[in-house]
C-alpha atoms as a PDB file:
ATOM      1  CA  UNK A   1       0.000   0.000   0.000  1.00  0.00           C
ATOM      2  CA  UNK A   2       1.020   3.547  -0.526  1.00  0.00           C
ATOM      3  CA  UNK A   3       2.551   5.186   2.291  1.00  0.00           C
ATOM      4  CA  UNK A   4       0.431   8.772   2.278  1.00  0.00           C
ATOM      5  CA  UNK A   5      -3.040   6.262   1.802  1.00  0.00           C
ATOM      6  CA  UNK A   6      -1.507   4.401   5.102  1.00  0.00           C
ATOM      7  CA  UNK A   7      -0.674   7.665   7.097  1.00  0.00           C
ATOM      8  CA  UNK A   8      -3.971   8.798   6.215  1.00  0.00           C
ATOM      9  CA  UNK A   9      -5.823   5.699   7.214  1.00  0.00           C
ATOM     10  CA  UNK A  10      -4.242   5.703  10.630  1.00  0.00           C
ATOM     11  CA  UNK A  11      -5.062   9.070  11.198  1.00  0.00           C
ATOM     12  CA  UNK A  12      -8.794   8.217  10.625  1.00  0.00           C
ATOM     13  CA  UNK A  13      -8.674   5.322  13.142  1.00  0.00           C
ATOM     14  CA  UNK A  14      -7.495   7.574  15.687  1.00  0.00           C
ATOM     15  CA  UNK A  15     -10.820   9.826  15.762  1.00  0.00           C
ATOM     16  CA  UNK A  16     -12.965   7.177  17.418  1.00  0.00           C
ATOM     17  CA  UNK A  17     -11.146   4.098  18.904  1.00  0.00           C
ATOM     18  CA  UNK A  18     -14.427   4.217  21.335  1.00  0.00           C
ATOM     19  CA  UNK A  19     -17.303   2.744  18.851  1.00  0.00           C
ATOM     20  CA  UNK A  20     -18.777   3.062  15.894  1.00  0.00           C
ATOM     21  CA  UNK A  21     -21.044   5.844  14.435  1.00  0.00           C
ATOM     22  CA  UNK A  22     -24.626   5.640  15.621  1.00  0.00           C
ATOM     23  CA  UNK A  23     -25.873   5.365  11.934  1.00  0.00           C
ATOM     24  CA  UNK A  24     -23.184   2.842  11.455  1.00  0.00           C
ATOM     25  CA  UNK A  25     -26.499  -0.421  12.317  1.00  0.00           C
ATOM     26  CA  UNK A  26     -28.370   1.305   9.121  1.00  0.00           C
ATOM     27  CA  UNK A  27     -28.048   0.097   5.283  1.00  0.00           C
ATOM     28  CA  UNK A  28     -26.135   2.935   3.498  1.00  0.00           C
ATOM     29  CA  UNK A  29     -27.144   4.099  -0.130  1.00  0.00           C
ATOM     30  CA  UNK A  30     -25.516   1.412  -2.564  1.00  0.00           C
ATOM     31  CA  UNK A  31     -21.898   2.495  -4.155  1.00  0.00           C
ATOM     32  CA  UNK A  32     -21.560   4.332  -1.531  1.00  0.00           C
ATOM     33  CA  UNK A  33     -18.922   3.320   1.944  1.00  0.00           C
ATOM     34  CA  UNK A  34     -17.998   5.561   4.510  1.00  0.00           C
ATOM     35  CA  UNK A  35     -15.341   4.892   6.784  1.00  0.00           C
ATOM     36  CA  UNK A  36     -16.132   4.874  10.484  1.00  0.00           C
ATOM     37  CA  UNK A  37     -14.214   4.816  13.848  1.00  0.00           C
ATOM     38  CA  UNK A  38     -14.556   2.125  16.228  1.00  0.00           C
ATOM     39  CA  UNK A  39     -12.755  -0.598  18.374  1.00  0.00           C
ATOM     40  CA  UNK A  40      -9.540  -2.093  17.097  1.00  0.00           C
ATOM     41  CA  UNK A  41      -8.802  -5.883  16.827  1.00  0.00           C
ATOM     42  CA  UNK A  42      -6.168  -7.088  19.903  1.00  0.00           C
ATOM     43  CA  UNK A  43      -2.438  -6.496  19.194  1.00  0.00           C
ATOM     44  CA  UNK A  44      -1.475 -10.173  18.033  1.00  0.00           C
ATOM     45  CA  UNK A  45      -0.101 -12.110  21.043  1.00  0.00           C
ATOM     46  CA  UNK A  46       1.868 -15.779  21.065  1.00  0.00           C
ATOM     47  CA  UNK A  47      -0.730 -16.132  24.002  1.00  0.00           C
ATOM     48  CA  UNK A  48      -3.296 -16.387  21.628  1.00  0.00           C
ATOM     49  CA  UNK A  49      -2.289 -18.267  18.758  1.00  0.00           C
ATOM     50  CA  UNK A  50      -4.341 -21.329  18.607  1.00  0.00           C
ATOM     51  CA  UNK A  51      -6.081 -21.539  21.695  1.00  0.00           C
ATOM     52  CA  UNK A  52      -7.166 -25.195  20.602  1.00  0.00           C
ATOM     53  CA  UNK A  53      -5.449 -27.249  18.533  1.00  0.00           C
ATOM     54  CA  UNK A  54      -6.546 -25.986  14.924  1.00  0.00           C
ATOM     55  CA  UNK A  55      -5.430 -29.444  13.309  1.00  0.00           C
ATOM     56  CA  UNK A  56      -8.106 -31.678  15.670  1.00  0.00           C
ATOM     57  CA  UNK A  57     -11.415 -29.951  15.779  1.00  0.00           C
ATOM     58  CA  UNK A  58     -14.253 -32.103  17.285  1.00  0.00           C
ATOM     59  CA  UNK A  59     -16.358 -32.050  13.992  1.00  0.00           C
ATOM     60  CA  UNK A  60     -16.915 -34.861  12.154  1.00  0.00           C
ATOM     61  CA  UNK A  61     -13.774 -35.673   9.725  1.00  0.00           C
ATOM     62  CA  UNK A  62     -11.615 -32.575  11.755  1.00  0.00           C
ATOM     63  CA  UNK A  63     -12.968 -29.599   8.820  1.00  0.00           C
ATOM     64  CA  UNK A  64     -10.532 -27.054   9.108  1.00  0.00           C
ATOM     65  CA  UNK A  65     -11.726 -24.260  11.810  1.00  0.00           C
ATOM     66  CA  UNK A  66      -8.330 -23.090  12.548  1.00  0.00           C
ATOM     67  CA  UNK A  67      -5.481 -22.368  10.355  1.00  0.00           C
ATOM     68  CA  UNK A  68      -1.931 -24.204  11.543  1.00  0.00           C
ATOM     69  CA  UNK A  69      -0.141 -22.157  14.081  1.00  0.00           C
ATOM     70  CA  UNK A  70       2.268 -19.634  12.154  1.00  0.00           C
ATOM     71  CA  UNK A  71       2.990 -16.769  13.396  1.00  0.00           C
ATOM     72  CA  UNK A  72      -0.498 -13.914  12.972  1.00  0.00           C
ATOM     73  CA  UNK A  73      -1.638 -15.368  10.285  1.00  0.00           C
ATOM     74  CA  UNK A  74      -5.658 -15.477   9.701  1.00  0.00           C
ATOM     75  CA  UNK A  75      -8.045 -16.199   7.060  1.00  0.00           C
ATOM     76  CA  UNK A  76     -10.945 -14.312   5.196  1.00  0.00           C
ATOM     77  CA  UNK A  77     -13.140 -16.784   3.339  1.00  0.00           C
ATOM     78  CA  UNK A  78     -16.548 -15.092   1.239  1.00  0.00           C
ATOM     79  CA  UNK A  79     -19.813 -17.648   0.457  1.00  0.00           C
ATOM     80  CA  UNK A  80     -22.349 -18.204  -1.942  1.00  0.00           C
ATOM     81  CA  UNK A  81     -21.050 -16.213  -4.869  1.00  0.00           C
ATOM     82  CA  UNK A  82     -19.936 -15.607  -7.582  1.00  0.00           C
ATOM     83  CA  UNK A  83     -23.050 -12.666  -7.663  1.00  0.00           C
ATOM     84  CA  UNK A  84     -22.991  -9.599 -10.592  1.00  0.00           C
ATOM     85  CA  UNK A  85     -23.491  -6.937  -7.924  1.00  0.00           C
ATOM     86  CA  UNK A  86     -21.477  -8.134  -4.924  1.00  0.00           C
ATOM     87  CA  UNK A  87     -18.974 -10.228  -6.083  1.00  0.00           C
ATOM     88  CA  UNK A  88     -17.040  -6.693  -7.547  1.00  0.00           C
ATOM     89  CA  UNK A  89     -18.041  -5.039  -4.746  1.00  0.00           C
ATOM     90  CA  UNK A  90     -16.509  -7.219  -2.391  1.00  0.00           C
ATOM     91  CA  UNK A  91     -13.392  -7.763  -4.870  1.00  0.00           C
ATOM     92  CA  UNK A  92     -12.566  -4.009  -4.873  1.00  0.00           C
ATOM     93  CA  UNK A  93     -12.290  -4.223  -1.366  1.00  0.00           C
ATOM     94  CA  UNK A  94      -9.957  -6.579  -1.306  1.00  0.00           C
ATOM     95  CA  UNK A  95      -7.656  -4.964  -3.998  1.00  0.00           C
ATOM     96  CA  UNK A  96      -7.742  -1.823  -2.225  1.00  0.00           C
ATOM     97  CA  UNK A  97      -5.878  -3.185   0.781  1.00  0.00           C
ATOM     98  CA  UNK A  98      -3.945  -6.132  -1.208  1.00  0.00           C
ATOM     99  CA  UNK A  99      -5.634  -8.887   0.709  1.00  0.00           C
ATOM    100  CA  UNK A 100      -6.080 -12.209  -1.000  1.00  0.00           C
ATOM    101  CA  UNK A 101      -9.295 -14.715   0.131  1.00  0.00           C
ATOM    102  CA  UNK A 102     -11.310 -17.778  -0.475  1.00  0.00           C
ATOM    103  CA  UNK A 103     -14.097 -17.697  -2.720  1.00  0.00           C
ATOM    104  CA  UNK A 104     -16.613 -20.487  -1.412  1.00  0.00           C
ATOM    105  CA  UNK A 105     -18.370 -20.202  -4.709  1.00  0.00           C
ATOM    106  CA  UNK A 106     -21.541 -22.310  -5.751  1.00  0.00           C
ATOM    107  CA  UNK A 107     -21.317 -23.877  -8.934  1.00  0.00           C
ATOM    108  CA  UNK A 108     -25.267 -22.859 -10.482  1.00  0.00           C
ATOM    109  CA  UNK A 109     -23.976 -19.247  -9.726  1.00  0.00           C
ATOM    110  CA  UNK A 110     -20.255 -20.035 -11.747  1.00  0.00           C
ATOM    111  CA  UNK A 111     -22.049 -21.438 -14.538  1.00  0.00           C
ATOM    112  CA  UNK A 112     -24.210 -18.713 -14.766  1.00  0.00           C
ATOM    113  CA  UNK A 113     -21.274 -15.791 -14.372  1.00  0.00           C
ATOM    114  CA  UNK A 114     -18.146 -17.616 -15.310  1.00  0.00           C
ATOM    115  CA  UNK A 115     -16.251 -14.378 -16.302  1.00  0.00           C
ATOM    116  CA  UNK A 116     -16.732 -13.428 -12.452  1.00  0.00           C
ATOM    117  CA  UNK A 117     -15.332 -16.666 -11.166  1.00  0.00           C
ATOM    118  CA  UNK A 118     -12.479 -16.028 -13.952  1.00  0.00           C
ATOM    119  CA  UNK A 119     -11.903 -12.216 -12.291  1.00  0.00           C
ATOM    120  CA  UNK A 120     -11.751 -14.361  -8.680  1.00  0.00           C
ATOM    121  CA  UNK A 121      -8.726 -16.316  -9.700  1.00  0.00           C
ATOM    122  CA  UNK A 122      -7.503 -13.670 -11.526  1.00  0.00           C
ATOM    123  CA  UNK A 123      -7.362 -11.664  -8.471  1.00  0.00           C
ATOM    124  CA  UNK A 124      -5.174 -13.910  -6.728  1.00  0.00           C
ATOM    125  CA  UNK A 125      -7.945 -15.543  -4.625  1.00  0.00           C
ATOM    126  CA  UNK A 126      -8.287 -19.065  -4.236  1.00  0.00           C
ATOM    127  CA  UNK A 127     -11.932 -20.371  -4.727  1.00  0.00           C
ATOM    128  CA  UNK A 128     -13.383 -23.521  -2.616  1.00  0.00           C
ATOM    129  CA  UNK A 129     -15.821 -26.050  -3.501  1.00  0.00           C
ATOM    130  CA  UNK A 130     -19.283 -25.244  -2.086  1.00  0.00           C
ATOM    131  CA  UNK A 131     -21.981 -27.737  -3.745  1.00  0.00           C
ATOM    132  CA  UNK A 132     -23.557 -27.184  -6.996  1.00  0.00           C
ATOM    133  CA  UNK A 133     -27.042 -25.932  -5.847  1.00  0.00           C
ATOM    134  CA  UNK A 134     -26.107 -24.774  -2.334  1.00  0.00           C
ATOM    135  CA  UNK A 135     -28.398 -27.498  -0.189  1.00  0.00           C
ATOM    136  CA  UNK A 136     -28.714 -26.273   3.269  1.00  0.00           C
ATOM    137  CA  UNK A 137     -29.923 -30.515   3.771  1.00  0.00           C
ATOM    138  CA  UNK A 138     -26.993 -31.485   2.570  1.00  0.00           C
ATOM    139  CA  UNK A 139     -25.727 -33.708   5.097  1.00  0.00           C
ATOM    140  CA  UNK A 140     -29.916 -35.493   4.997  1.00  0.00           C
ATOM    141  CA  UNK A 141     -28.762 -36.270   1.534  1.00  0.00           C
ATOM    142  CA  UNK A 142     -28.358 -39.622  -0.115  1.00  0.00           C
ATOM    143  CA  UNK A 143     -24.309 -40.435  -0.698  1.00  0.00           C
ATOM    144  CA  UNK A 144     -24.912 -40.370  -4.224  1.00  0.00           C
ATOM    145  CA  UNK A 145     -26.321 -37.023  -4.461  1.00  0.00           C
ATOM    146  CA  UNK A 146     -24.073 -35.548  -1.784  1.00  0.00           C
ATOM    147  CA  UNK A 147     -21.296 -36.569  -4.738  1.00  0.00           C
ATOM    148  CA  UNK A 148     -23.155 -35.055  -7.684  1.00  0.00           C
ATOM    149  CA  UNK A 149     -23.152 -31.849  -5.891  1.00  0.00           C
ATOM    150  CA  UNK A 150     -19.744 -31.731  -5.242  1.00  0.00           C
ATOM    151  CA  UNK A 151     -18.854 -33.645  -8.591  1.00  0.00           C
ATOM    152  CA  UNK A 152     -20.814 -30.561 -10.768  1.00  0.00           C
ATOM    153  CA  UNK A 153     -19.895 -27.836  -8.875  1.00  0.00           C
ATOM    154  CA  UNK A 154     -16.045 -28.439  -9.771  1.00  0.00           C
ATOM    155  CA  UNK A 155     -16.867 -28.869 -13.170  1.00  0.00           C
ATOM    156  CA  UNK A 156     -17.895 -25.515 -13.277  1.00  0.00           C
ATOM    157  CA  UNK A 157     -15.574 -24.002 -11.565  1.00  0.00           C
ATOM    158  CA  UNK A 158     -13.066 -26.051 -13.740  1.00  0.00           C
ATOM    159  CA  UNK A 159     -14.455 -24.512 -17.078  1.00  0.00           C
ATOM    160  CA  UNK A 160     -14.655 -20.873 -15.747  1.00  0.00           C
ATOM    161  CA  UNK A 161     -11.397 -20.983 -14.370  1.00  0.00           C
ATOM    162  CA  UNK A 162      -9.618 -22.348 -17.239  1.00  0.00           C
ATOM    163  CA  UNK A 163      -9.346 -25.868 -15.623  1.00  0.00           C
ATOM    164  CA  UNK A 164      -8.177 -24.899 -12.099  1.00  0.00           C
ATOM    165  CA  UNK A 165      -9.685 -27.336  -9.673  1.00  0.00           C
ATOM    166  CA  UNK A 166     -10.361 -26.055  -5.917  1.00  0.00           C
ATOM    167  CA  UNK A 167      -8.818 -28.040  -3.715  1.00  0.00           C
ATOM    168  CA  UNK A 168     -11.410 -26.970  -0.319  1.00  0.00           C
ATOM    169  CA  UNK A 169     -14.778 -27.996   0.184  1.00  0.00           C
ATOM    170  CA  UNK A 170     -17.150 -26.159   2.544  1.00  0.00           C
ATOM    171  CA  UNK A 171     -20.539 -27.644   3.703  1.00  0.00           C
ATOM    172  CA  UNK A 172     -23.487 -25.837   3.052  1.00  0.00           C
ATOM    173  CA  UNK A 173     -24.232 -23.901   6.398  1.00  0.00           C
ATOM    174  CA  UNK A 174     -21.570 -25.892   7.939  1.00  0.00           C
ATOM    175  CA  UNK A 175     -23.290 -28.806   8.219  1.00  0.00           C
ATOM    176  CA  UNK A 176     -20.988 -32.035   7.750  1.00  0.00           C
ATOM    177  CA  UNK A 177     -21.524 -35.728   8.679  1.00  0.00           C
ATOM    178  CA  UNK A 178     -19.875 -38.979   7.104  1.00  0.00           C
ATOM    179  CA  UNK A 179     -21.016 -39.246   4.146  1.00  0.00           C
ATOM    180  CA  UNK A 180     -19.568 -35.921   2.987  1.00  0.00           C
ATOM    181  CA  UNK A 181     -16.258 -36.217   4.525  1.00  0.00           C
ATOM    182  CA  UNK A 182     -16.025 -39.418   2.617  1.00  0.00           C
ATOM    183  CA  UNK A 183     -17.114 -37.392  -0.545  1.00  0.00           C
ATOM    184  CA  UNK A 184     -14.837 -35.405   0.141  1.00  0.00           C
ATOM    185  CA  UNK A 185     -12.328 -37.530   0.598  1.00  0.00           C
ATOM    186  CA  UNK A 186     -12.866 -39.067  -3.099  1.00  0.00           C
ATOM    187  CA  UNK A 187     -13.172 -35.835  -4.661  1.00  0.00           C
ATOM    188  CA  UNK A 188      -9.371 -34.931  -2.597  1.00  0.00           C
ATOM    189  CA  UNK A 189     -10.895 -32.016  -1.298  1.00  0.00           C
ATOM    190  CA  UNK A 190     -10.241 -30.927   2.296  1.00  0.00           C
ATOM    191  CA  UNK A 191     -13.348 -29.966   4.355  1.00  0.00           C
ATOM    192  CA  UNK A 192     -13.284 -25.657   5.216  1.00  0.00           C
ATOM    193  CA  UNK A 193     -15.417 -24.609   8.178  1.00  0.00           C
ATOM    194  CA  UNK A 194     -14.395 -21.578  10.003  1.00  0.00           C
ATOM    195  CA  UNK A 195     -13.942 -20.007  13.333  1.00  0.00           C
ATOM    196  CA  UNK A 196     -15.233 -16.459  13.123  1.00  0.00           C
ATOM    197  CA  UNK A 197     -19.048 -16.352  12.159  1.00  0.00           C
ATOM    198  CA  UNK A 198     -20.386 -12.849  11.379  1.00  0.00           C
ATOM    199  CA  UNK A 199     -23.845 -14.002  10.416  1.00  0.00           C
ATOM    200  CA  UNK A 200     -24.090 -10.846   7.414  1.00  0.00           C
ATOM    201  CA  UNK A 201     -26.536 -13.549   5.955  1.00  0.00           C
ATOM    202  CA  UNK A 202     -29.036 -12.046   8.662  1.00  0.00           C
ATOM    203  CA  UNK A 203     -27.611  -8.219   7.577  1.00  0.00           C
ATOM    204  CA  UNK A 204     -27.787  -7.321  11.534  1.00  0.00           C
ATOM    205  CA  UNK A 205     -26.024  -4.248  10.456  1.00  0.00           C
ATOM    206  CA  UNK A 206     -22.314  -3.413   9.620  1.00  0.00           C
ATOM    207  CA  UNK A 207     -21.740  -2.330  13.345  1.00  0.00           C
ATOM    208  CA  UNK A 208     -22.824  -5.776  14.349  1.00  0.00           C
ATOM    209  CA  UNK A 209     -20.486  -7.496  11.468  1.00  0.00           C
ATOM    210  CA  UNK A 210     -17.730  -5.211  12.254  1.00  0.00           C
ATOM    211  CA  UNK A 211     -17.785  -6.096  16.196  1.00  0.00           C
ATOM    212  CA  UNK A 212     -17.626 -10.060  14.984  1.00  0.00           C
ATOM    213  CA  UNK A 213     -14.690  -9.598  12.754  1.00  0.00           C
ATOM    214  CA  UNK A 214     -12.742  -7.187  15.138  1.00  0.00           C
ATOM    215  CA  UNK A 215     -13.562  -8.863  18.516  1.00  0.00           C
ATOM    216  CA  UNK A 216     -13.597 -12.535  17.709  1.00  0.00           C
ATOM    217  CA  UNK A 217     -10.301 -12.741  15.431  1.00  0.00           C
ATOM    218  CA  UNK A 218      -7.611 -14.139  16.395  1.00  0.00           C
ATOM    219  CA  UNK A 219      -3.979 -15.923  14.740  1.00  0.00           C
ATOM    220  CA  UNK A 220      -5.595 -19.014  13.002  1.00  0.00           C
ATOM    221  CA  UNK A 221      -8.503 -17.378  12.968  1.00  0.00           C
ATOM    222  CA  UNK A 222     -10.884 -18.234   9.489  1.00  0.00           C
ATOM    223  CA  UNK A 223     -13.773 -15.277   8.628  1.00  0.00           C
ATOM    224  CA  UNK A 224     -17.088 -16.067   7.249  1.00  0.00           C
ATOM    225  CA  UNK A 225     -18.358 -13.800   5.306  1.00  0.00           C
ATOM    226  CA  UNK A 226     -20.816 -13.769   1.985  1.00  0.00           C
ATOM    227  CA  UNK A 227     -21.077 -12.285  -1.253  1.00  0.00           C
ATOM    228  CA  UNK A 228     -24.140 -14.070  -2.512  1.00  0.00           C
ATOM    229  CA  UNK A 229     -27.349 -14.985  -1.638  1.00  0.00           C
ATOM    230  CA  UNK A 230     -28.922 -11.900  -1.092  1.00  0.00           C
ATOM    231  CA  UNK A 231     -28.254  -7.898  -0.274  1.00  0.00           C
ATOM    232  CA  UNK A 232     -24.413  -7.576   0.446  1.00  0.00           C
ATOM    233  CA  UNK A 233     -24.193  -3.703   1.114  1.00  0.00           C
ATOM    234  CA  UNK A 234     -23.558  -4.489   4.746  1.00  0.00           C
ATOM    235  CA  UNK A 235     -20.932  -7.252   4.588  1.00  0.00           C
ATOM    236  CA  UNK A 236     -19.190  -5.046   1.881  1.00  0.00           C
ATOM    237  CA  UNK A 237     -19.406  -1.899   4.012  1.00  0.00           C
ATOM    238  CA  UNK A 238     -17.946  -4.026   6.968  1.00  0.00           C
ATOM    239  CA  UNK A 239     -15.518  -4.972   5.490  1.00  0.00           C
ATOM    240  CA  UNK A 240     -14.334  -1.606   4.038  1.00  0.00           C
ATOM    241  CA  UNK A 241     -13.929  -0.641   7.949  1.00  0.00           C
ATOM    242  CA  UNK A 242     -12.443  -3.963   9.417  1.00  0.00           C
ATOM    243  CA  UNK A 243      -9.846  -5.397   7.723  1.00  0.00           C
ATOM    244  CA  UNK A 244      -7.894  -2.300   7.320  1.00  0.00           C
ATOM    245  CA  UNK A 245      -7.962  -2.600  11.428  1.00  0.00           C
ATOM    246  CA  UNK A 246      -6.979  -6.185  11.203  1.00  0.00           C
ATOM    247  CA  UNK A 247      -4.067  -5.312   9.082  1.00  0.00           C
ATOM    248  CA  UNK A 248      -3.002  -2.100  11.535  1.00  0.00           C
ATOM    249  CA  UNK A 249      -2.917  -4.622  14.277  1.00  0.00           C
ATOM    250  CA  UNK A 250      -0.633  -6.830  12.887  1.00  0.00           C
ATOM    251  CA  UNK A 251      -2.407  -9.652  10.967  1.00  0.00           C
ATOM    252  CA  UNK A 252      -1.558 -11.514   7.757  1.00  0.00           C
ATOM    253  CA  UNK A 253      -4.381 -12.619   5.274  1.00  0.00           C
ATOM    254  CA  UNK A 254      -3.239 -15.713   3.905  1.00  0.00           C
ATOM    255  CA  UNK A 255      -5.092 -18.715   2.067  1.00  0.00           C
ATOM    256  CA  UNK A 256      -6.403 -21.930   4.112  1.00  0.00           C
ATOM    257  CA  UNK A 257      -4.561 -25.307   1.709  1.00  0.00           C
END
């Protein structure tokens, strides 16, 4: 990043460490983002790198929650994309501060904008397996099916992305049992979960998404977030104001393998 656009973004942090604007909760006009003050994350300690042990997570098959302990490095993964309106939205973002994610995309919504899934891996960013038509039953599902959903979705990703393969699967809603760890397994895709839910599915405002990210993170952490399924103004305002603070304090977006 440029210095004078760093200078000046730690000189707007310091107007407000307290909290965020009152109108921060409300849905601001599309296009446009407004940067707020509020409460930083927590300087990066060795104290709190993995507070469990990321590598043995008591969900069925171990899905990665945690990232391996190295040094303050977290994770920022985006769902339910690729979407026309969001998807760019939240992809500016992400330029702006040189930050590279995981695109949990679904594979109806790659076949149906493949030039955005293209401008995902063309970014940099890494994009995950997440089921071909997004069932939120997924794990009710008969083995077969559980494998078509899985087995389609990387086909599409595969012909948007001019035959990159993901190599991370993420349940539907996080949901996993048996049968999809094994799916995964024969697909040689390693089940994603995460460890920092900011629920902007329910758009409870960017204050509320902004608290999540900048309370709850933590080295190893992983970040939900979404750029599909519905109205993303709020996730992509959220994240205009948090992960500048995440980088100011020290962290290191890097990509869960």
């Amino acid at each position: 990043m440029r210095e004078p656009a760093r200078v000046a973004r730690r000189a707007l942090l310091t107007l407000g460490a307290a909290a965020l604007l009152p109108g921060c909760a409300t849905t601001p006009d599309p296009g446009t983002v407004v940067e707020r003050s509020g409460p930083r994350p927590p300087s990066p300690s060795p104290a709190a790198v993995c507070p469990t042990n990321p590598e043995v997570i008591a969900k069925p098959g171990n899905p990665m929650q945690y990232l391996p302990c190295k040094g303050t490095d977290i994770a920022l993964t985006i769902d339910d994309g690729p979407h026309p309106v969001w998807t760019p939205k939240v992809l500016e973002v992400l330029a702006r501060h040189d930050i590279r994610a995981t695109f949990c995309v679904v594979g109806s919504n790659v076949a149906n904008h493949p030039g955005l899934a293209a401008r995902i891996v063309d970014g940099g960013h890494q994009i995950a397996n997440h089921t071909n038509t997004h069932p939120m039953n997924l794990s009710t599902l008969a083995p077969a099916r559980i494998r078509a959903e899985i087995e389609r979705a990387d086909d599409a990703i595969r012909a948007a992305g001019g035959g990159a393969s993901p190599r991370l699967f993420r349940a539907p809603g996080g949901t996993w049992s048996a049968a999809i760890i094994a799916a995964c397994r024969a697909a040689e895709l390693r089940p994603l979960d995460w460890s920092v839910d900011t629920k902007d599915w329910t758009r409870p405002g960017v204050e509320s998404i902004v608290r999540t990210i900048v309370g709850q993170t933590r080295p190893g952490s992983i970040i939900l977030d979404h750029d599909g399924g519905g109205n993303r103004r709020q996730t992509v305002d959220a994240l205009t104001i948090a992960l500048p603070r995440l980088l100011d304090a020290g962290y290191r977006f890097v990509q869960p393998s």
